[in-house]
Protein backbone atom coordinates (compact mmCIF):
# COMPACT_ATOMS: atom_id res chain seq x y z
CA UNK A 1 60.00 -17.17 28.64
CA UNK A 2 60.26 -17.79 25.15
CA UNK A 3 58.00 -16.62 22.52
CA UNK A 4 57.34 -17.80 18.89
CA UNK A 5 56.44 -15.42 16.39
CA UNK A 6 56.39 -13.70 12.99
CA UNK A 7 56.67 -9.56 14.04
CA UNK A 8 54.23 -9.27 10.97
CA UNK A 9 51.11 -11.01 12.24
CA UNK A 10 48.44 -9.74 14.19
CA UNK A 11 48.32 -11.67 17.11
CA UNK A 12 52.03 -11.24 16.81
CA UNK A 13 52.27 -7.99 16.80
CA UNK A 14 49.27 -8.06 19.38
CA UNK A 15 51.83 -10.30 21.93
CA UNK A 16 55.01 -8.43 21.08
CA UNK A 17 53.88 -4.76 22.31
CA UNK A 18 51.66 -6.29 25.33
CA UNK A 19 54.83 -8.02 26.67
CA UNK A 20 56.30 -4.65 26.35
CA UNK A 21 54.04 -2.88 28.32
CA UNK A 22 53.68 -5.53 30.80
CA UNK A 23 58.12 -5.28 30.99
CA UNK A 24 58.23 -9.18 30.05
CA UNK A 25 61.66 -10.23 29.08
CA UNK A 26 61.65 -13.03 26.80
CA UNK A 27 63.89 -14.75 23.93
CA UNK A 28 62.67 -14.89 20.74
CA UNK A 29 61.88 -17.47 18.62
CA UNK A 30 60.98 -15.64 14.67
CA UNK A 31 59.42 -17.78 12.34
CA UNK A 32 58.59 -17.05 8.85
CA UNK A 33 54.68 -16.52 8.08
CA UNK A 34 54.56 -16.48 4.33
CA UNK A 35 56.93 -19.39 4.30
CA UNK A 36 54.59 -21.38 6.38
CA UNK A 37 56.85 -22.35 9.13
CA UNK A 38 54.13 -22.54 11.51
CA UNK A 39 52.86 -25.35 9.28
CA UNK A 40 55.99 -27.26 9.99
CA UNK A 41 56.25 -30.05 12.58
CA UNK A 42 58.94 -28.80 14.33
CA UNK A 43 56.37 -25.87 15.14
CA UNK A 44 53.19 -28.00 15.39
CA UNK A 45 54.36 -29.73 18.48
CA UNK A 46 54.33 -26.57 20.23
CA UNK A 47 50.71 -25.19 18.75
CA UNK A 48 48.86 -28.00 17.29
CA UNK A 49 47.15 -25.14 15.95
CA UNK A 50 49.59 -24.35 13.74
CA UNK A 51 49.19 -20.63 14.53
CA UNK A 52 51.09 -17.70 16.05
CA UNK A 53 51.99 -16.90 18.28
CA UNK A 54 53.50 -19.49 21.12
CA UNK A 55 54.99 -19.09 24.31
CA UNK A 56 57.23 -21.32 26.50
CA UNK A 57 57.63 -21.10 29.73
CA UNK A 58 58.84 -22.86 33.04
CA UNK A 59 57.92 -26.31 30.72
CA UNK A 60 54.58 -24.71 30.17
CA UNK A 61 53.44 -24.21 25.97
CA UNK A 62 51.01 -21.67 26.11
CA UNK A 63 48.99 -20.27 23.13
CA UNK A 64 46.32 -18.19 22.41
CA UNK A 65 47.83 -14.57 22.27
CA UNK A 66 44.92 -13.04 24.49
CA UNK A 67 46.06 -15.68 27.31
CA UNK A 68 49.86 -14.85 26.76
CA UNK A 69 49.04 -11.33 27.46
CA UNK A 70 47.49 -12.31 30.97
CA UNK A 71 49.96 -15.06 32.12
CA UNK A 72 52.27 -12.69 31.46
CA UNK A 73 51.07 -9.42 33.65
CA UNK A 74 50.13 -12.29 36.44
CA UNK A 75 53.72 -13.65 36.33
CA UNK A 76 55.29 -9.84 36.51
CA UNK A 77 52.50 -9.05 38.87
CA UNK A 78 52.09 -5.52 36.96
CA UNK A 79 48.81 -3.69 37.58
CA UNK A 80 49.02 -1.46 35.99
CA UNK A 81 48.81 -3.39 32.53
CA UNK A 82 46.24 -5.89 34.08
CA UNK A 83 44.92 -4.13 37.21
CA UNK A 84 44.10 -5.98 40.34
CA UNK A 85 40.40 -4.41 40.94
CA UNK A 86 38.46 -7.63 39.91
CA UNK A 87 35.83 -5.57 37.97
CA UNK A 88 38.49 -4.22 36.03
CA UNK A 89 39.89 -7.72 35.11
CA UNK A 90 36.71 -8.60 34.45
CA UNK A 91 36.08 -5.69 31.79
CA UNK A 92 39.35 -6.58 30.23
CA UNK A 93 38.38 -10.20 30.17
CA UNK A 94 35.47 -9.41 28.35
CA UNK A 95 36.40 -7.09 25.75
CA UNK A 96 39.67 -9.81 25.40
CA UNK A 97 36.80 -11.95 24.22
CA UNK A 98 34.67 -10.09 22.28
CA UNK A 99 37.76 -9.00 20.15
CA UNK A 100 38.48 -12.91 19.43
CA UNK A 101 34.88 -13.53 18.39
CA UNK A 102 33.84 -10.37 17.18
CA UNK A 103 36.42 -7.83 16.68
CA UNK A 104 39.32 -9.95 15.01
CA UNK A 105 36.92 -10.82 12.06
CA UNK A 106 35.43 -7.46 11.36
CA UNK A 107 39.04 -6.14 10.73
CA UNK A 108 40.52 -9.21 9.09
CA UNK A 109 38.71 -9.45 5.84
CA UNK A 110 40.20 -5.86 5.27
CA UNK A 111 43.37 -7.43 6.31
CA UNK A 112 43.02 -10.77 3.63
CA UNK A 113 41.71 -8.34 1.14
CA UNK A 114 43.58 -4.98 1.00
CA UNK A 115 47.01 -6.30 2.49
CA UNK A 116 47.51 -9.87 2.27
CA UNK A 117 46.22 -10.69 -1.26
CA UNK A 118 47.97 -7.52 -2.80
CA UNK A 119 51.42 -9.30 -1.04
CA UNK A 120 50.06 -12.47 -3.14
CA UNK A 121 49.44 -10.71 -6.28
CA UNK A 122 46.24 -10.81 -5.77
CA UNK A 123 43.35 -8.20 -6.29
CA UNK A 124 41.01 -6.92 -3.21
CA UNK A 125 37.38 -8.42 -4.31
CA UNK A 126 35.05 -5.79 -3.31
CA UNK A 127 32.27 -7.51 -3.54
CA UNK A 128 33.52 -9.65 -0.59
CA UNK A 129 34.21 -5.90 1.05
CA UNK A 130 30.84 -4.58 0.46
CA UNK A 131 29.10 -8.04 1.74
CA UNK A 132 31.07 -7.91 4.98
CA UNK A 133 30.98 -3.91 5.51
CA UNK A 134 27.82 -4.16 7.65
CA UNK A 135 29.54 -6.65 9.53
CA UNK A 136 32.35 -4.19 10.70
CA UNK A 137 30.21 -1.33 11.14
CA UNK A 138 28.14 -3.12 13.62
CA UNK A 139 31.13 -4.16 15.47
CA UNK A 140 32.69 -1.06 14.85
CA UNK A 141 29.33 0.79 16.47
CA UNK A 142 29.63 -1.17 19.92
CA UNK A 143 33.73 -0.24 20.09
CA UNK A 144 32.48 3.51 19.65
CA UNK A 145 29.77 3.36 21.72
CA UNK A 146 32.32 1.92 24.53
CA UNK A 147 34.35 5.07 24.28
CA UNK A 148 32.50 7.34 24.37
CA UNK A 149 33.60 9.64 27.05
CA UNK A 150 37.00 7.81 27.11
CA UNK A 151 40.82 7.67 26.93
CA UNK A 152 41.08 3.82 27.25
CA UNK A 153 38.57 1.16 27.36
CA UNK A 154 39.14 -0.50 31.24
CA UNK A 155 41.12 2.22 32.77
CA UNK A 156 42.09 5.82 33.10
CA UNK A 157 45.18 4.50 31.70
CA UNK A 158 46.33 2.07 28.47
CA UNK A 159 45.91 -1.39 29.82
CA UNK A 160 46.24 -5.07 28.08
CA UNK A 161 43.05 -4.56 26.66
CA UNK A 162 43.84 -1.87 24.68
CA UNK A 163 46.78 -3.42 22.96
CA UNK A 164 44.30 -6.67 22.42
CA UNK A 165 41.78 -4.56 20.95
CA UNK A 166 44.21 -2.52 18.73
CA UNK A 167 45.49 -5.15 17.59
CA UNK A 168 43.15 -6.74 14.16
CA UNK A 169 43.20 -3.12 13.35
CA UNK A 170 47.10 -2.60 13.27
CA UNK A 171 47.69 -2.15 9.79
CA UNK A 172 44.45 0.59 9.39
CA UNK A 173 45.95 2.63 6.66
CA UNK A 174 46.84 -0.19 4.63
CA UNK A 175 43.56 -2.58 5.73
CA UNK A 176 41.37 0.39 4.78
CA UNK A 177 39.30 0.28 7.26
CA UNK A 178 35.92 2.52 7.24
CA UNK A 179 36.65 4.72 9.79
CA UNK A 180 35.58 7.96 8.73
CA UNK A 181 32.18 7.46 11.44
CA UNK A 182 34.32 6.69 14.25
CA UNK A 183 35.44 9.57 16.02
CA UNK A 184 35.78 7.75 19.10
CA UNK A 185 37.87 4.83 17.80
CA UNK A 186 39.78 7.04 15.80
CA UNK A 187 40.86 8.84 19.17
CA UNK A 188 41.72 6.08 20.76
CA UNK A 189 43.87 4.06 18.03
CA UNK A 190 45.65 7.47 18.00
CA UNK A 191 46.53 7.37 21.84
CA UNK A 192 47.36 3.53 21.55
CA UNK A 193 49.65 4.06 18.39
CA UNK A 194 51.37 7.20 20.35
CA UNK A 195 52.30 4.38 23.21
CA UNK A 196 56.41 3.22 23.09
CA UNK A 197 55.56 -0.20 23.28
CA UNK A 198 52.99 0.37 20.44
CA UNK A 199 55.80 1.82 18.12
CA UNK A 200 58.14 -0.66 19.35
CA UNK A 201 56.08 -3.54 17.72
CA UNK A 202 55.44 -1.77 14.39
CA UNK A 203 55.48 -4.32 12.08
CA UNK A 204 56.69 -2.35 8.91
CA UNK A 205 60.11 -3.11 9.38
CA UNK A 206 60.13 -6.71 9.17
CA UNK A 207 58.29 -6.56 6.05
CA UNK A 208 60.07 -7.16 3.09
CA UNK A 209 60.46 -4.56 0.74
CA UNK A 210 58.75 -6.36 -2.28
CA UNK A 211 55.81 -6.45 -0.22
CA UNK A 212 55.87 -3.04 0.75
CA UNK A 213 55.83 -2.09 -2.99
CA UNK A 214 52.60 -3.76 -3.30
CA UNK A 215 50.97 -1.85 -0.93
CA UNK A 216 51.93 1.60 -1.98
């Protein structure tokens, strides 16, 4: 396997500690975010998209990180990242969709607006914040409903769906995220940040330095 990525990225960062936990070996292919080299047509003729990340395979392109994540523990035949109980492949199946179309963009305006446009020299509008906050607290709500009462969302143990979940809200700290309400989710992100393959992925590292700054 092959994967194409910027370490940075959510869905990147999402990919890189899920093929971790699954044990997927893979060679890497880094590309540059900020530089746009997933714009470029050398990179476009593997995601059309022009997203990351991208994974090659057996003469297979796959994209779509959530997918990755599955091809991946079905190819390594681990269950205990992606059990076999079908109910429990279903609940990771659905919560791998619901963070795509819900989770993702309750976390990412934090993202755009209290990471990636101080990196741009940019200021956080918090007007934009304060229109969107009711947004992420209703999504928020449902993910602290969920676990209630739980370690990990689909198992007694950390499975892909925890890493997928994690994963828009990666940078917390930094994204600002209200969290102060959330008991629950603050329990959890603990538990999935305390995982090796977790702190493996952290992104921090391959961030460079004048960016950091910007953030402090």
């Amino acid at each position: 396997m092959k994967l194409y990525f910027d370490p940075i990225t959510v869905n990147c960062r999402k990919v890189v500690a899920g093929l971790d936990l699954i044990g997927a070996d893979y060679d890497e292919e880094k590309l540059n975010y900020f530089a746009g080299d997933h714009k470029q047509p050398a990179y476009t003729k593997i995601n059309p998209n022009a997203e990351l990340p991208a994974l090659q395979d057996d003469g297979m392109t796959l994209w779509e990180s959530n997918a990755i994540l599955v091809y991946a523990s079905e190819k390594l035949r681990n269950t205990d990242a992606y059990p076999a109980d079908p109910k429990i492949r279903a609940d990771i199946t659905r919560w791998s969709l619901w963070e795509a179309s819900k989770w993702f963009p309750a976390c990412y305006t934090y993202l755009v607006e209290n990471v990636v446009k101080p990196i741009l020299d940019d200021k956080p509008d918090q007007a934009v914040l304060a229109a969107h906050a009711p947004t992420f607290h209703a999504a928020a709500s449902v993910l602290e409903n969920a676990l209630e009462g739980r370690e990990w969302l689909c198992d007694d143990h950390a499975t892909i769906a925890d890493v997928i979940v994690a994963s828009p809200m990666h940078l917390h700290p930094v994204q600002k995220l209200p969290l102060d309400d959330y008991p629950n989710i603050r329990g959890w992100i603990a538990r999935v940040e305390a995982l090796p393959s977790w702190k493996k992925s952290d992104p921090i590292p391959h961030i460079p330095e004048e960016y950091l700054a910007k953030l402090a």
